[in-house]
Protein backbone atom coordinates (compact mmCIF):
# COMPACT_ATOMS: atom_id res chain seq x y z
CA UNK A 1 8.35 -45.82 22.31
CA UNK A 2 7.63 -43.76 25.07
CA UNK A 3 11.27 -41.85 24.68
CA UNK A 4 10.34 -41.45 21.13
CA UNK A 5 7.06 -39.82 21.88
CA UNK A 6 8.48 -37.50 24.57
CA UNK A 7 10.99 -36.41 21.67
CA UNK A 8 8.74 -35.61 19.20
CA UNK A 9 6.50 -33.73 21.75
CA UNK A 10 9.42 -31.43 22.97
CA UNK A 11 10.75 -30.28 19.43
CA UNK A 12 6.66 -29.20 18.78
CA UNK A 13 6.60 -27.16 22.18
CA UNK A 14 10.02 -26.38 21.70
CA UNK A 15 9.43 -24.72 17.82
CA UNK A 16 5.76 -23.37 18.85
CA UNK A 17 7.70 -21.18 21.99
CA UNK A 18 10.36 -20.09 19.37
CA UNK A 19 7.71 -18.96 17.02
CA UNK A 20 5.76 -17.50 19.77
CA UNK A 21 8.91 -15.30 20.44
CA UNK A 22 9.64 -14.52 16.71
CA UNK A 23 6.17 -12.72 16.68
CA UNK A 24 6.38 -10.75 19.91
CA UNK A 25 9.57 -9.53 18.51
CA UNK A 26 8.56 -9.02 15.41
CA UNK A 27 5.18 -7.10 16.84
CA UNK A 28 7.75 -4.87 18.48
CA UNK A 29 9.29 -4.01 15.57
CA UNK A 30 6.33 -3.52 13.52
CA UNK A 31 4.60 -1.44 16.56
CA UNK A 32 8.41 1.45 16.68
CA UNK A 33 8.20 1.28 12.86
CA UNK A 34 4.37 2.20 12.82
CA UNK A 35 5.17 5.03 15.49
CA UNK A 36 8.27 7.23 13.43
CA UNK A 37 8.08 10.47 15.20
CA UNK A 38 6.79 13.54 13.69
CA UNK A 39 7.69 16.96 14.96
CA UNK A 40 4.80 19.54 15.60
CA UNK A 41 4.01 22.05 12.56
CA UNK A 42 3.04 24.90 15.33
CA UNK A 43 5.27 25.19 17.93
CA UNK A 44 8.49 23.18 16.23
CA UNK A 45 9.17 21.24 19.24
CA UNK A 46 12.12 18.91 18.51
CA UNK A 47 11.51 16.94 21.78
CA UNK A 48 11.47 13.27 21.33
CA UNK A 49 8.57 11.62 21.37
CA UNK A 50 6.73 10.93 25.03
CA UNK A 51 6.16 7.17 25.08
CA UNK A 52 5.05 7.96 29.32
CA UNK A 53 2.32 4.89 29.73
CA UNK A 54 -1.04 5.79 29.36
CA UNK A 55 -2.57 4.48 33.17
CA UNK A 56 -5.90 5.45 34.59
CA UNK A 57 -6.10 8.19 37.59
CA UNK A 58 -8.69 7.22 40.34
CA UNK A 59 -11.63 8.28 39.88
CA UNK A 60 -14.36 11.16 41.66
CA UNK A 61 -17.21 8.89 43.29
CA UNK A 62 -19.45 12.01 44.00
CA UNK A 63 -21.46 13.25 40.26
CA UNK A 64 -19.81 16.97 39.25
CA UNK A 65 -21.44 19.18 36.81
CA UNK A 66 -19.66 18.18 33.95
CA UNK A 67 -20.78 14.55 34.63
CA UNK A 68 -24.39 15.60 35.06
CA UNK A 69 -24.32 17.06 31.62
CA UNK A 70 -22.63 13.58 30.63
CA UNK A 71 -25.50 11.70 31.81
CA UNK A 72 -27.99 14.28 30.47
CA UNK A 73 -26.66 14.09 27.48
CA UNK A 74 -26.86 10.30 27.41
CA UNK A 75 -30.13 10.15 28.44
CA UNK A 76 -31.24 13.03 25.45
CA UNK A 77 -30.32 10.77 22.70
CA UNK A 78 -32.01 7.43 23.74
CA UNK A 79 -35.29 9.52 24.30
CA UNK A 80 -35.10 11.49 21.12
CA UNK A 81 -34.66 8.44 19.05
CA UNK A 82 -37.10 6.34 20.81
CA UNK A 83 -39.52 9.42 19.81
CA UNK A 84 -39.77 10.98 23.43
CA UNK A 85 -40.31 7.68 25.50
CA UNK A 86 -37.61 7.13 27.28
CA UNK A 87 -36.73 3.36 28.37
CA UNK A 88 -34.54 2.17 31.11
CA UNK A 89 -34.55 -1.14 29.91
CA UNK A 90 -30.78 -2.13 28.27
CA UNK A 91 -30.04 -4.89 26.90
CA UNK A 92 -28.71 -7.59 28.91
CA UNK A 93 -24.87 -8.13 28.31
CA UNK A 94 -25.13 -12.07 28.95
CA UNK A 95 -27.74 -12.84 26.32
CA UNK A 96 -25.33 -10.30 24.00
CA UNK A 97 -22.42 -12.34 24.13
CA UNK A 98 -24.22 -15.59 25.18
CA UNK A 99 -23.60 -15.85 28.33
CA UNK A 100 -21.52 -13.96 31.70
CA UNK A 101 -18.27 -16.31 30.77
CA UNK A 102 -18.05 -14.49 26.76
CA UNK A 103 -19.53 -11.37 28.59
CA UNK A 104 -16.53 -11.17 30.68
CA UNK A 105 -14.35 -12.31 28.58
CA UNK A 106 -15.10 -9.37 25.89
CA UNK A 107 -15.36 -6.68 29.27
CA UNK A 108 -11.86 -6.97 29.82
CA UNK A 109 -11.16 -5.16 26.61
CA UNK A 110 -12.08 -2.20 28.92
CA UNK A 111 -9.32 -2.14 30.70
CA UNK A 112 -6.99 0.64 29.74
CA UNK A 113 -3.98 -1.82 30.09
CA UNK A 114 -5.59 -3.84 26.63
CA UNK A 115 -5.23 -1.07 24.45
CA UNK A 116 -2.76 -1.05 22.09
CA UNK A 117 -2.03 2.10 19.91
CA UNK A 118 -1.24 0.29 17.09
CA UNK A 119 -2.75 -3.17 17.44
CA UNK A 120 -1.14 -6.29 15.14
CA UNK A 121 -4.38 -7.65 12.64
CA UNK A 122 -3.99 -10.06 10.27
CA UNK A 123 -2.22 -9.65 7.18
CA UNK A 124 -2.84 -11.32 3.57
CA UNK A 125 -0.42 -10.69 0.66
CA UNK A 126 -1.97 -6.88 -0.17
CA UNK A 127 -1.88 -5.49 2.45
CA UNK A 128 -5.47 -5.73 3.54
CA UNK A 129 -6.81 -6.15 7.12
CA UNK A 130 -9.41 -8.56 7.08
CA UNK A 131 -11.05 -8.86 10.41
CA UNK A 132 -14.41 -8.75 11.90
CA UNK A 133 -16.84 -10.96 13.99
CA UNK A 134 -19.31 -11.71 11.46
CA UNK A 135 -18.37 -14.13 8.32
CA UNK A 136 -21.02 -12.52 6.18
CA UNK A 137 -19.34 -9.50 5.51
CA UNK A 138 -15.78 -8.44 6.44
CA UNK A 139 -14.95 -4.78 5.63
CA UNK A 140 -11.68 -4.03 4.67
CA UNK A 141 -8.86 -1.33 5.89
CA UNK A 142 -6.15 -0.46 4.11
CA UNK A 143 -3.20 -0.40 6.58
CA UNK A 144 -1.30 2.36 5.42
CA UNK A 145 -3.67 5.14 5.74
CA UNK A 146 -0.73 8.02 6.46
CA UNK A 147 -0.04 8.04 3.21
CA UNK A 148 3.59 9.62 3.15
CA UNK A 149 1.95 12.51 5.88
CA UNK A 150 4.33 10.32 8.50
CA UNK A 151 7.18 13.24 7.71
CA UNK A 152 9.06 16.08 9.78
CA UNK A 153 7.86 19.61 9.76
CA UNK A 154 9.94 20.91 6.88
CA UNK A 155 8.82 17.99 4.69
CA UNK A 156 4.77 18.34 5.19
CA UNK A 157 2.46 18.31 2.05
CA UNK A 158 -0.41 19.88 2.06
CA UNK A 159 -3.30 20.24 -0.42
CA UNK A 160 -3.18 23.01 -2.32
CA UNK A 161 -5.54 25.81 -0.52
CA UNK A 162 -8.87 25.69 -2.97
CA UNK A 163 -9.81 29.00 -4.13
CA UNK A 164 -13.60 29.42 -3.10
CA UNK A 165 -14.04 32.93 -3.94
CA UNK A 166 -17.42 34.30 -2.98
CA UNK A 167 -18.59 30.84 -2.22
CA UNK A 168 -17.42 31.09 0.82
CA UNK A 169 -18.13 34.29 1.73
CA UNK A 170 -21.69 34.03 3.96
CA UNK A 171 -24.90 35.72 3.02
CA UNK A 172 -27.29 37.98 5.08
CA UNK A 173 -29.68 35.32 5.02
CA UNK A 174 -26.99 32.76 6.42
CA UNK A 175 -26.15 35.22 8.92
CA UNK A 176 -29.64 35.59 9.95
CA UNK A 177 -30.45 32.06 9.51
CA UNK A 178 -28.92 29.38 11.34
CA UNK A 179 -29.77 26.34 9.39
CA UNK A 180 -29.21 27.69 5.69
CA UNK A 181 -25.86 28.28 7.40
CA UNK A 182 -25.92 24.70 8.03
CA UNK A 183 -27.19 23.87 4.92
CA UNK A 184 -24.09 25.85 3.03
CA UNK A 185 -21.62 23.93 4.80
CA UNK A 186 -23.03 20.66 3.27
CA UNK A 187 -23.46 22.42 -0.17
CA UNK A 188 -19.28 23.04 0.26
CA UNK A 189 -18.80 20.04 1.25
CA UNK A 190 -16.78 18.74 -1.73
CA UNK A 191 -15.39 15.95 -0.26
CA UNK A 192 -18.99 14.16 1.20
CA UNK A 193 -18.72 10.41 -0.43
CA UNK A 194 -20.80 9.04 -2.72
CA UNK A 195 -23.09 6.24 -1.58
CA UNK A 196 -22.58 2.94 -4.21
CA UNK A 197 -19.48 4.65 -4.92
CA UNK A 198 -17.32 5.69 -2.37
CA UNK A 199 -18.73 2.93 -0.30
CA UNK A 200 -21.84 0.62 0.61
CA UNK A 201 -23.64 0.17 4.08
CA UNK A 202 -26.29 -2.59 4.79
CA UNK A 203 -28.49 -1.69 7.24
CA UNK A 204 -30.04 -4.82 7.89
CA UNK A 205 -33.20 -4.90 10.43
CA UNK A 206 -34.52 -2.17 12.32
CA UNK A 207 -35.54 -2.51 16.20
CA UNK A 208 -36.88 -0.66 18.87
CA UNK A 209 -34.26 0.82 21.36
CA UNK A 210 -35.01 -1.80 24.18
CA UNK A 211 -34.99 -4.70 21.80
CA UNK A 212 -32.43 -7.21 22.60
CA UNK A 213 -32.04 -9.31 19.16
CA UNK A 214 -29.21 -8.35 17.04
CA UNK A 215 -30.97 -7.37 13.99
CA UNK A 216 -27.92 -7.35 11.43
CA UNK A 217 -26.68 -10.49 10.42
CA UNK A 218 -23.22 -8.50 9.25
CA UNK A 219 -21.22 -5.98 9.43
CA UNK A 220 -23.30 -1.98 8.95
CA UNK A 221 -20.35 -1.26 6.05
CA UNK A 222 -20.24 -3.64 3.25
CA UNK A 223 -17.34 -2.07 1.65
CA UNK A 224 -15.22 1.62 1.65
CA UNK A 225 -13.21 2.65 -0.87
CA UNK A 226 -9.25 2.71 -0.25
CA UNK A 227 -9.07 6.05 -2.34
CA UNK A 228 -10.84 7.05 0.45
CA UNK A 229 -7.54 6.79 3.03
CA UNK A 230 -5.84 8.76 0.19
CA UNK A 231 -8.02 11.94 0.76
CA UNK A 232 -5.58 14.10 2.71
CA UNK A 233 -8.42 15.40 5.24
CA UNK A 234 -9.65 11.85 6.13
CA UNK A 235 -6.20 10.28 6.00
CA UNK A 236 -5.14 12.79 8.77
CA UNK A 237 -8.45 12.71 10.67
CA UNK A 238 -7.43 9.08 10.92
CA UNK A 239 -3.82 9.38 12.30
CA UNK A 240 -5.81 10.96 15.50
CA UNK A 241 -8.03 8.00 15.95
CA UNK A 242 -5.37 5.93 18.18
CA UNK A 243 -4.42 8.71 20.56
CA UNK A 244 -6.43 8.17 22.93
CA UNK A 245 -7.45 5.99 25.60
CA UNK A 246 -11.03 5.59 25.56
CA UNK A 247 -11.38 4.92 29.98
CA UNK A 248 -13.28 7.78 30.84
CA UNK A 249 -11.36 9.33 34.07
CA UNK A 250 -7.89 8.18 32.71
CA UNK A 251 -5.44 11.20 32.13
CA UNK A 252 -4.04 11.29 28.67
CA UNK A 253 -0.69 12.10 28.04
CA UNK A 254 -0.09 14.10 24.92
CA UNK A 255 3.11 12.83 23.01
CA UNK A 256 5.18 15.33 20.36
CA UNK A 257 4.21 13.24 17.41
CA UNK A 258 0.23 13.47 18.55
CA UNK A 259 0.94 17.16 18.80
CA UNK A 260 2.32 17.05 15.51
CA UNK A 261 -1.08 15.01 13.96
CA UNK A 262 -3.32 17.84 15.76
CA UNK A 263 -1.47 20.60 13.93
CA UNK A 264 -1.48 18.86 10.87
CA UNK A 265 -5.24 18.20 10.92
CA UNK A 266 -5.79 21.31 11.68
CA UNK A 267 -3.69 22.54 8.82
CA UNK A 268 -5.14 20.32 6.24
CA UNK A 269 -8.98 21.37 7.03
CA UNK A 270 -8.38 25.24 6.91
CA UNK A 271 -7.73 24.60 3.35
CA UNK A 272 -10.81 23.07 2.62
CA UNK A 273 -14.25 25.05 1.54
CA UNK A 274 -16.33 24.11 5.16
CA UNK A 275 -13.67 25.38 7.20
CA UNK A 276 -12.93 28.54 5.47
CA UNK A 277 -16.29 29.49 5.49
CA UNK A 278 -16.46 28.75 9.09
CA UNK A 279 -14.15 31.17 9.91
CA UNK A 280 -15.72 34.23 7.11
CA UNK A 281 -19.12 33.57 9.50
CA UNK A 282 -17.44 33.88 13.07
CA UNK A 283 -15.86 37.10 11.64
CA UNK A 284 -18.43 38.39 10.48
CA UNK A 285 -20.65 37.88 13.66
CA UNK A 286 -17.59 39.44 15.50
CA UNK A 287 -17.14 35.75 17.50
CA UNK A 288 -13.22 35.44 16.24
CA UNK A 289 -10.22 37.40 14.84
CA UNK A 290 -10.02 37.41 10.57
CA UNK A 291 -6.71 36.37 11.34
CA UNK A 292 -6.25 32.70 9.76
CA UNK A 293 -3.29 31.33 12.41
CA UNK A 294 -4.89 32.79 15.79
CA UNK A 295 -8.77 30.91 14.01
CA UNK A 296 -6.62 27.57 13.82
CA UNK A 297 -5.22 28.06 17.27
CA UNK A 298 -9.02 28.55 18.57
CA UNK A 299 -10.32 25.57 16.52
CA UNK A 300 -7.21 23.42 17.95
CA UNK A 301 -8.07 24.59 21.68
CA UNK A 302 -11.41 23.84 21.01
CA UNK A 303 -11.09 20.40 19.78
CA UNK A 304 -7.66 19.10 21.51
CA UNK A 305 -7.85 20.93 24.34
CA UNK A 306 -7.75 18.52 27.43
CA UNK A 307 -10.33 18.71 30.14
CA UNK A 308 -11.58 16.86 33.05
CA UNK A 309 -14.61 13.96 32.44
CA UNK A 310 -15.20 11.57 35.15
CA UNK A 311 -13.60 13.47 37.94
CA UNK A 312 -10.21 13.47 36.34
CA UNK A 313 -8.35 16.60 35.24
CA UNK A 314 -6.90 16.26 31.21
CA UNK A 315 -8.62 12.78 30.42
CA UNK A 316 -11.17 14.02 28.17
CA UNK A 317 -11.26 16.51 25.06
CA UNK A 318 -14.17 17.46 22.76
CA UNK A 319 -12.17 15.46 20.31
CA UNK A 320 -12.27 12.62 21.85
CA UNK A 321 -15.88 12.08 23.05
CA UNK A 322 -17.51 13.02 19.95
CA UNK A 323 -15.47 11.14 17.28
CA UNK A 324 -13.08 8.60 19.02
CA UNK A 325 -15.87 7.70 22.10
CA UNK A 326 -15.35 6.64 25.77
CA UNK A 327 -16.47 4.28 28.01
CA UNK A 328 -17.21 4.76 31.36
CA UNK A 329 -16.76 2.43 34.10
CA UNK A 330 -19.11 3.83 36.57
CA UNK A 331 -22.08 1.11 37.79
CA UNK A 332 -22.68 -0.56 34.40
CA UNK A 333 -20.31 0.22 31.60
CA UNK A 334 -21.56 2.66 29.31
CA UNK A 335 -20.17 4.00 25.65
CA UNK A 336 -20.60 7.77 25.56
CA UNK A 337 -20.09 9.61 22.70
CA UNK A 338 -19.01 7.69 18.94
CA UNK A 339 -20.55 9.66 16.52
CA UNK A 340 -18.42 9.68 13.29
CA UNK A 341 -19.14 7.03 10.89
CA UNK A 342 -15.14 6.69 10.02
CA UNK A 343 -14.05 5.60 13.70
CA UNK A 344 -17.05 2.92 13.10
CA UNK A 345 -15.63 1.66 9.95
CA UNK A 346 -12.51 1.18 11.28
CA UNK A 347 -13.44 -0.41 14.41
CA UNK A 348 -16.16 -2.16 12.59
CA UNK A 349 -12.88 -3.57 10.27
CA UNK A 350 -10.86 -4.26 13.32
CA UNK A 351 -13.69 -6.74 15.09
CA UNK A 352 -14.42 -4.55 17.77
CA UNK A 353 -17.71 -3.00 16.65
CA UNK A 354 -21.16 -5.25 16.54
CA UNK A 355 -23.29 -3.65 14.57
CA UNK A 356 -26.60 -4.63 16.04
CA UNK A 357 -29.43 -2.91 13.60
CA UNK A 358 -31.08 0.26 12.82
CA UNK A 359 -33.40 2.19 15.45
CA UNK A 360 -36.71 2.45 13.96
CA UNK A 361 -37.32 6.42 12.80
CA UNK A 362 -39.99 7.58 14.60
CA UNK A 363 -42.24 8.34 11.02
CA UNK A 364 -43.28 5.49 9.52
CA UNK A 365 -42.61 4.93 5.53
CA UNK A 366 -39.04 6.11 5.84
CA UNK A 367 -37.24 3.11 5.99
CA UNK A 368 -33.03 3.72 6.12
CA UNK A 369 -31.27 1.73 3.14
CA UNK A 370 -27.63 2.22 0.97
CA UNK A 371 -28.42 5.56 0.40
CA UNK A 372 -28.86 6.83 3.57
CA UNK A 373 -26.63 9.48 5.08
CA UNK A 374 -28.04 10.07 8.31
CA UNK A 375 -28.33 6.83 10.84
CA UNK A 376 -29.62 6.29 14.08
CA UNK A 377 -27.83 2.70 15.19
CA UNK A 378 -27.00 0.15 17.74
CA UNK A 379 -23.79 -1.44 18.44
CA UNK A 380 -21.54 -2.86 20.92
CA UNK A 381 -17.84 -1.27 21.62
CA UNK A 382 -15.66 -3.65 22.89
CA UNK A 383 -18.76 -5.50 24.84
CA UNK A 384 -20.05 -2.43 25.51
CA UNK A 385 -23.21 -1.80 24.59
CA UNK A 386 -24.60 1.81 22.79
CA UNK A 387 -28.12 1.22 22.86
CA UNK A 388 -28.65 4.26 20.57
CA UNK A 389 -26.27 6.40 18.30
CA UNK A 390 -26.35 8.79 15.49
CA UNK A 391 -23.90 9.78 12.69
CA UNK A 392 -23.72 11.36 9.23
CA UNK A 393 -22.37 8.61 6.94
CA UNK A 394 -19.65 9.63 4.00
CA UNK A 395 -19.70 13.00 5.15
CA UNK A 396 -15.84 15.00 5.39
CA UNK A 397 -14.01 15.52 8.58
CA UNK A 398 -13.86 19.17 8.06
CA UNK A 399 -17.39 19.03 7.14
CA UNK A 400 -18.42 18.12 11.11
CA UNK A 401 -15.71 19.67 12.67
CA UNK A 402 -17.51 23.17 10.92
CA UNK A 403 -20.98 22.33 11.76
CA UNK A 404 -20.27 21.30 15.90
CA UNK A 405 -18.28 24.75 15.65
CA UNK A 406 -21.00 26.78 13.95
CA UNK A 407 -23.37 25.19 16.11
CA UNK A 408 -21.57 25.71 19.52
CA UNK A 409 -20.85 29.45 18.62
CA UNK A 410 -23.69 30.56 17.39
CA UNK A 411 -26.77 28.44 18.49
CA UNK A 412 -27.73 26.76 21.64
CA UNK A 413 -28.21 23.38 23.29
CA UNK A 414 -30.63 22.10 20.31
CA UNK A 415 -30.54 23.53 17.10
CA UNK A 416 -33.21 22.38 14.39
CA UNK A 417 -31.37 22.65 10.99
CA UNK A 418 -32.20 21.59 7.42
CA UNK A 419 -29.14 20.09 5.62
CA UNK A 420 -29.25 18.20 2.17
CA UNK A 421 -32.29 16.14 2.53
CA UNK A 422 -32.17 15.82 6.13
CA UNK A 423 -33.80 17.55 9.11
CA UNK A 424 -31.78 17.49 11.89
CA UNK A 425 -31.36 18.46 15.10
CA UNK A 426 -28.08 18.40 15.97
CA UNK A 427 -27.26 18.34 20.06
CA UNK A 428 -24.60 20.80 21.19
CA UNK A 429 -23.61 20.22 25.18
CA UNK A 430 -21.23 22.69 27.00
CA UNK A 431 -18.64 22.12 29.68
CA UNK A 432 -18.55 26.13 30.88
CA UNK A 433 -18.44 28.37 28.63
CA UNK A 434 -15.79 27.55 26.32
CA UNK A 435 -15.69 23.54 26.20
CA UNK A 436 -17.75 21.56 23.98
CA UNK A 437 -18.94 18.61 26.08
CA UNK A 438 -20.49 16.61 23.02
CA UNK A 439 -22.12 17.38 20.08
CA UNK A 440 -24.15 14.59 17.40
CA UNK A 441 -27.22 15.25 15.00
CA UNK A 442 -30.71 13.42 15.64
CA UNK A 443 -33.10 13.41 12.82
CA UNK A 444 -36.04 14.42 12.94
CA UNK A 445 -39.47 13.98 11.97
C-alpha cells in the first residue's frame, strides 16, 4: 500500500512540475510575441531592439534641488486637498494590508526586479483580463490595445489630420487670458469620454486625508468601454505605459521600439484639435517655431526627455512622473506623481491599484458621483500608499499633454483656470528652466 501511495504521489508532483514548465515556456513565448519590434518614425533607426535589463543605480543620500521640489510638490497636494491643513499623519501600512506579514509581502512589488513589462493575467475565452482585489467589481482590459499600431515605419497608420480651420486658431482674449485658453482646449477636446457611456466610476465613500478606513468597497471604475483602446490617441498613449520602471533613482534604458512608441504618440496627437492649437498659441506668443516637425521635436524633448530624480542621472522624465508614477524608496515608501485616470484603470484592472475612497472637497454640498470629471482620490500602488491624488477622468491624452504644456510655457507654478464646469488649479513644478518636474490639477473651491 505504501508503494502504491508513493506512486500515485510522484506522477501528481511529477505532472504539476511539467505543467509548471509548460507555462514558464509558454509565458516566454507570449512575453517575445507581445514585444515585436517597431522601428522609430523620426530618426529610422533600424537597430534591434535593446532588451539591456532595467537595474536600479545607487542612489544620492544628501536632498538636491530637484528632490526638494519633489518633496514640495508632494507636500502641495496633500495640503491643498485637505483645504490648507496639512497632516503628517499617513496611514499605517499594517492596518492597510492587515498586518506587517501582507504588508511585506505586497512591499516587495517595489522592487525593480518584480516588474515585468508585459505581465501574464488571466485569460477567459474573449480575450478579457479579469483581475482585481475586490470581488465586487472587476474592471475589464481588453488585451490587445495596439490595435494593428505594432507595425514598421513604412507601414504606420495614422488618423487622418482633422481640419480645424479657425477653431484652432487662438483669440486675443485667449492670448490675454490664460484660463479661456484653458478652457478652449477642453472645448476641442473631441475625444473627452462620455460619463454612462464611455465608461462608469463609483466613487464610493469620501474621507478625510488622514483617515485610515478604506472607504470603497470596489474598484473606483465600474466599467470602460473597449472602443475606447480603439481610439488611436489613447491606444498609443497606452503602448507607453510599460516603459518604464517606476523605482525612483533607477536609470532607464530607452529601447528602439520605445523610441518608436514616443514618435508615434507624438505623431498621432499633432493631428488632433488640442495639440494643434497648442502649437498656433506658442507661435503666436513667439515661445516656438510655426514649423510643425521642429514643435513635435520640442513636445517629445519635453515629455521623453530623460533626467535625473532621486540623485540618478536619466531615471526620470516628465512623462513618467506625471502619467505612469514612481515610487520612491527613501525612509517610508512614497508614490509620487499618478495623475492620469487611464494608467489607474489599467492598474486598477491588473490588481495593483486599491482604490481607497474619495477626499472630501473642501465645500460642502458638492458631493463627487458618475458624473464627475475631476477627482481628488486615495489609493494604494503596489502597497504603496497615495494618501491624496488628483486626475481629470475620460479626458484625451492629447487633451493633458496640451494643457501641462500651455501651462508650463506660459503661466507659473499655480495657475487658477476655469475649464468645463470645473475650477481648477492646476500645479506646474520645474526642474530648471526647461524640465517639467510634475504637473496635476486641484480643484478648487
Amino acid at each position: 500500500m505504501e508503494g502504491l501511495i508513493k506512486g500515485i504521489l510522484d506522477v501528481a508532483l511529477g505532472d504539476r512540475d511539467d505543467h509548471n514548465k509548460e507555462e514558464s515556456s509558454n509565458g516566454q513565448d507570449r512575453d517575445e510575441r507581445s514585444r515585436s519590434t517597431w522601428a522609430q518614425v523620426v530618426t529610422g533607426d533600424d537597430d534591434q531592439e535593446d532588451t539591456t535589463t532595467k537595474t536600479p543605480t545607487t542612489r544620492h543620500q544628501g536632498w538636491s534641488r530637484k528632490e526638494e521640489v519633489e518633496r514640495k510638490e508632494e507636500r502641495t497636494e496633500e495640503w491643498e486637498s485637505a483645504g490648507g491643513r496639512h497632516s503628517n499623519q499617513r496611514r499605517p501600512q499594517q492596518a492597510a494590508y492587515g498586518g506587517n506579514d501582507q504588508y511585506e509581502g505586497a512591499q516587495t512589488d517595489c522592487n525593480p526586479n518584480k516588474w515585468n513589462r508585459k505581465e501574464e493575467q488571466e485569460e477567459n475565452s474573449e480575450g478579457w483580463e479579469t483581475v482585481g482585489k475586490k470581488p465586487a467589481r472587476r474592471p475589464q482590459i481588453w488585451k490587445d490595445h495596439n490595435h494593428g499600431y505594432n507595425r514598421p515605419p513604412s507601414e504606420q497608420e495614422y488618423a487622418d489630420d482633422v481640419g480645424h480651420g479657425s477653431n484652432i486658431e487662438p483669440s486675443r482674449e485667449e492670448l490675454a487670458d490664460l484660463s479661456q485658453a484653458c478652457n478652449k482646449l477642453w472645448e476641442l477636446d473631441s475625444n473627452r469620454l462620455v460619463p454612462g457611456k464611455d465608461y462608469e466610476i463609483v466613487c464610493g465613500e469620501g474621507k478625510k486625508v488622514y483617515q485610515n478606513d478604506d472607504m470603497a468597497q470596489g474598484s473606483l471604475f465600474d466599467w470602460l468601454s473597449e472602443d475606447v483602446f480603439r481610439k488611436p490617441t489613447y491606444s498609443r498613449f497606452c503602448s507607453l505605459l510599460d516603459n518604464y520602471n517606476p523605482v525612483v533613482g533607477s536609470k532607464e534604458q530607452v529601447s528602439a521600439q520605445e523610441k518608436q512608441e514616443e514618435a508615434a504618440f507624438i505623431e498621432e496627437i499633432s493631428r488632433t484639435g488640442p495639440i494643434q492649437y497648442l502649437h498656433k498659441y506658442l507661435t503666436c506668443k513667439g515661445i516656438v517655431s510655426d514649423d510643425n516637425q521642429e514643435f513635435k521635436r520640442m513636445l517629445s524633448d519635453l515629455w521623453f526627455g530623460l533626467y535625473g530624480r532621486g540623485g540618478s542621472s536619466s531615471s526620470s522624465s516628465a512623462f513618467e512622473h506625471v502619467f505612469v508614477g514612481e515610487i520612491k524608496s527613501q525612509g517610508e515608501d512614497q508614490v509620487t506623481g499618478f495623475h492620469n485616470w487611464l494608467q489607474f484603470y489599467l492598474e486598477e484592472s491588473k490588481g495593483r491599484v486599491d482604490y481607497q475612497g474619495y477626499i472630501f472637497p473642501r465645500r460642502r454640498g458638492e458631493t463627487p458621483d458618475s458624473e464627475t470629471q475631476l477627482l481628488t482620490i486615495q489609493f494604494a500602488w503596489n502597497g504603496v500608499l497615495k494618501a491624496v491624488s488628483s486626475t481629470l477622468v475620460g479626458v484625451s491624452p492629447e487633451f493633458e499633454i496640451a494643457l501641462y504644456t500651455l501651462c508650463f510655457f506660459n503661466g507659473g507654478e499655480e495657475n487658477h483656470i476655469q475649464i468645463g464646469p470645473y475650477p481648477v488649479n492646476i500645479k506646474c513644478y520645474r526642474l530648471g528652466n526647461d524640465k517639467i518636474g510634475s504637473a496635476f490639477p486641484i480643484a478648487e473651491c
